[in-house]
Each structure stands twice: as C-alpha cells, then as structure tokens.
Protein backbone atom coordinates (compact mmCIF):
# COMPACT_ATOMS: atom_id res chain seq x y z
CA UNK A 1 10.48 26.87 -8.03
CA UNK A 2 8.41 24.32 -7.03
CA UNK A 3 7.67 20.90 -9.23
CA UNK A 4 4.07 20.24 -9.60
CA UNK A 5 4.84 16.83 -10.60
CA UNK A 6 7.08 16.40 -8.31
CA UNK A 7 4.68 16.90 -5.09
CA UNK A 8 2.19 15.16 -6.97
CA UNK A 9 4.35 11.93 -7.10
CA UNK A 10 5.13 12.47 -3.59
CA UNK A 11 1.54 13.02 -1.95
CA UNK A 12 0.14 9.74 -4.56
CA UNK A 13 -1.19 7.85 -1.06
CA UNK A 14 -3.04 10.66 -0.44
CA UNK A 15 -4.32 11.81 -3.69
CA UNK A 16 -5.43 8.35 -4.51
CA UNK A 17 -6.87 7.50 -1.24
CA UNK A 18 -8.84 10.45 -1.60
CA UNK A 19 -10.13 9.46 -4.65
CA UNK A 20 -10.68 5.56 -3.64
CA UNK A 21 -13.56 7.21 -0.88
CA UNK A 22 -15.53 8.42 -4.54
CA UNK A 23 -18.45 5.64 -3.64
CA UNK A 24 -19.15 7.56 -0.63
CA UNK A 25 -18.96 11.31 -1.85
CA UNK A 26 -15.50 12.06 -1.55
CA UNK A 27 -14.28 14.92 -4.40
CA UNK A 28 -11.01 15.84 -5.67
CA UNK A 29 -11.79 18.99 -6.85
CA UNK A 30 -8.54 21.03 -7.03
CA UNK A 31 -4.65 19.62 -7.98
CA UNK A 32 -1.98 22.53 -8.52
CA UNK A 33 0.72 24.90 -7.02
CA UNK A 34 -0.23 27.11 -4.55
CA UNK A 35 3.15 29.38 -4.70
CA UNK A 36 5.82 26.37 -3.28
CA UNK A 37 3.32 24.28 -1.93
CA UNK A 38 0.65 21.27 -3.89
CA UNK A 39 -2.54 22.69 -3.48
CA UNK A 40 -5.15 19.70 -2.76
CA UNK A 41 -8.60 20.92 -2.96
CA UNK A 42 -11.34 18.46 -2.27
CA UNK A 43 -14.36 17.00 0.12
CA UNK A 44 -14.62 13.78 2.17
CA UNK A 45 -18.33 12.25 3.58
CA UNK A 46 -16.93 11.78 7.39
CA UNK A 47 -14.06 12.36 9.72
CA UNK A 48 -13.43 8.74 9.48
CA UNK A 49 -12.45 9.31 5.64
CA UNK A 50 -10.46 12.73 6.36
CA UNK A 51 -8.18 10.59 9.14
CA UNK A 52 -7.26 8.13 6.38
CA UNK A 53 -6.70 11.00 3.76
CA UNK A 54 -4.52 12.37 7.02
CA UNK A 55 -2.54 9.31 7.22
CA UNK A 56 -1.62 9.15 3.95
CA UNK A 57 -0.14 13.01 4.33
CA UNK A 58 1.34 12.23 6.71
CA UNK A 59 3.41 9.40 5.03
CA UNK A 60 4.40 11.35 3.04
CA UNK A 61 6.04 13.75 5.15
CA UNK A 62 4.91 14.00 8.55
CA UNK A 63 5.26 17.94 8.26
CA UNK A 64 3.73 18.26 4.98
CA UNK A 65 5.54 22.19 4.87
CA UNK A 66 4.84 21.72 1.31
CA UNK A 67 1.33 21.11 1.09
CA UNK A 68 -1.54 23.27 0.77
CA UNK A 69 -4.88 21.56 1.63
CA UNK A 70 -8.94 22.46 1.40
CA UNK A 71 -10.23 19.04 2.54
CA UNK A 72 -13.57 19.48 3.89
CA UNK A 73 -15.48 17.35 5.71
CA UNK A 74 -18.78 17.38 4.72
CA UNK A 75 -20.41 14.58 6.97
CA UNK A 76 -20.44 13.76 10.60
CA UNK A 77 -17.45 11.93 12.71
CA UNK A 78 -18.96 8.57 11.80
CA UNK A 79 -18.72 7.19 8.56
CA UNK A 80 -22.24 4.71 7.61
CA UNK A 81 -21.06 1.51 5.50
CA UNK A 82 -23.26 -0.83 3.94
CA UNK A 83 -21.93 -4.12 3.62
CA UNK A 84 -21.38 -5.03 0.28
CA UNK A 85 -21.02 -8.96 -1.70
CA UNK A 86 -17.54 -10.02 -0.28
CA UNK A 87 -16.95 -7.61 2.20
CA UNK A 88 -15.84 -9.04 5.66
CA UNK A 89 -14.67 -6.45 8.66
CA UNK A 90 -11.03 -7.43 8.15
CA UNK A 91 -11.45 -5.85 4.67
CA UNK A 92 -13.66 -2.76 5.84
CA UNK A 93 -11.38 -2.32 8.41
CA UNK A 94 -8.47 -1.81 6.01
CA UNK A 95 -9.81 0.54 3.75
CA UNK A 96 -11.11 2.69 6.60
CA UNK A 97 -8.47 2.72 8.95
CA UNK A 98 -5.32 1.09 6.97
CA UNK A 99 -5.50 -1.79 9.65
CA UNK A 100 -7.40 -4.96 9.13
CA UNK A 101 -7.04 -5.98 12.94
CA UNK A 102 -9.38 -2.56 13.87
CA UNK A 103 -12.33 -5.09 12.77
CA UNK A 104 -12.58 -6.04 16.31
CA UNK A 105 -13.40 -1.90 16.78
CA UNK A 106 -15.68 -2.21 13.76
CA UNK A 107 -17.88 -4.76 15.76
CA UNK A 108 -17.89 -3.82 19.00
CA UNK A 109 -19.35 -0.56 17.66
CA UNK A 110 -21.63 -2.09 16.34
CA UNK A 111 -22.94 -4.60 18.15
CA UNK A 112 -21.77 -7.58 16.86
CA UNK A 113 -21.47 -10.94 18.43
CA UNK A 114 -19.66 -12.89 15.98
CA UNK A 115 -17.64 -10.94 13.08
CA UNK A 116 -17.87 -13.84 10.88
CA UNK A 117 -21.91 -13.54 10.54
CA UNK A 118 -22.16 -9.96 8.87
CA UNK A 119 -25.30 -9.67 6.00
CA UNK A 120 -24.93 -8.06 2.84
CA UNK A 121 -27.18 -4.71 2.90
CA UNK A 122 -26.16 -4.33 7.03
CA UNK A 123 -25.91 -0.58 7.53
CA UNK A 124 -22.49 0.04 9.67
CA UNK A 125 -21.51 3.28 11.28
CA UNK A 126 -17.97 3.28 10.84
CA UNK A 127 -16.05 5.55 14.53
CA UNK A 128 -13.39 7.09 14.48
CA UNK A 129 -10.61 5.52 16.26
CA UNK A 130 -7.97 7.34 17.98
C-alpha cells in the first residue's frame, strides 16, 4: 500500500514550487492517494509556471509512475511579471525557469537594451523557453 507521506516527501520540489507561484494565482487544491499513486490537484496562471511545476516532477522521478496530477493551466503560454523592489532578471529568471542565466531570454523578449536598467512597476511577459 502506498505511503501518503512518503510521496509527499518525495514530490516536496514540486508541491512547494507550486505553492511559491500563490502571488500569481497558482492553487493547491487537492493532496492525497489516488489508489498507489499522490494525487496533486491544483491550478497554475501560465504555461511558464506549469513547466517549472514540471521540472520539479520530474526531479523527482523522471517517470513520475507514481503520481497522479490535475494541474491546470488556467492562463496563456506567457506568464506577465511586474517588477517588484529588488527584483533584477537574474532573480526573475530563477524563480521562473530555475536558471538565473535565462535573464538574457527574459530581455530579449522584452525588449531590453541593458538588463541592469529594469523599473519597478515594468510589466514583463515572461515566454516559455524550450
């Protein structure tokens, strides 16, 4: 029989970087056994979010034969960002795609000359990268 705990403990990255997407909209709704399998049960604002969530999984076991999942998308593919006090695009860039060097991706689309001269309150749309 399958260990709730167990799975839980061993999809954490994904559970909590589910959860760390909350300031945009992103739910965890549902946590429990589905049969064998963890049954995740929740909602992201973009693909951009869902490929992180995916990485995560994917971590922790790149078959995930024991996972259940209801992760909906309920946005576009792009993920908007408004820059926030402190934020630079290293640091966006490794909360959205677990990679601070994508910054360069970050700025190119959108627009952006020089990465060092970003404004707080700057509306981003975040691709996604393949």
């Amino acid at each position: 029989m399958a260990d709730l705990e167990q799975l839980k403990h061993k999809y954490a990255g994904a559970i909590s970087q589910l959860q760390s997407f909350s300031d945009l909209g992103a739910t965890l709704q549902q946590v429990d056994l589905d049969g064998e399998k963890l049954h995740l049960k929740g909602s992201v604002p973009s693909r951009v979010v869902l490929e992180r969530v995916w990485d995560e999984i994917k971590r922790a076991d790149p078959n995930y034969a024991d996972l259940h999942h209801e992760i909906a998308n309920t946005g576009g593919e792009e993920q908007p960002y408004s820059i926030k006090p402190g934020d630079n695009l290293s640091h966006i860039a490794k909360r959205f795609y677990g990679d601070p060097g994508r910054y360069t991706s970050i700025a190119k689309a959108n627009g952006i000359a020089d990465p060092n001269k970003i404004q707080v309150g700057h509306e981003l749309k975040l691709p996604v990268l393949t």
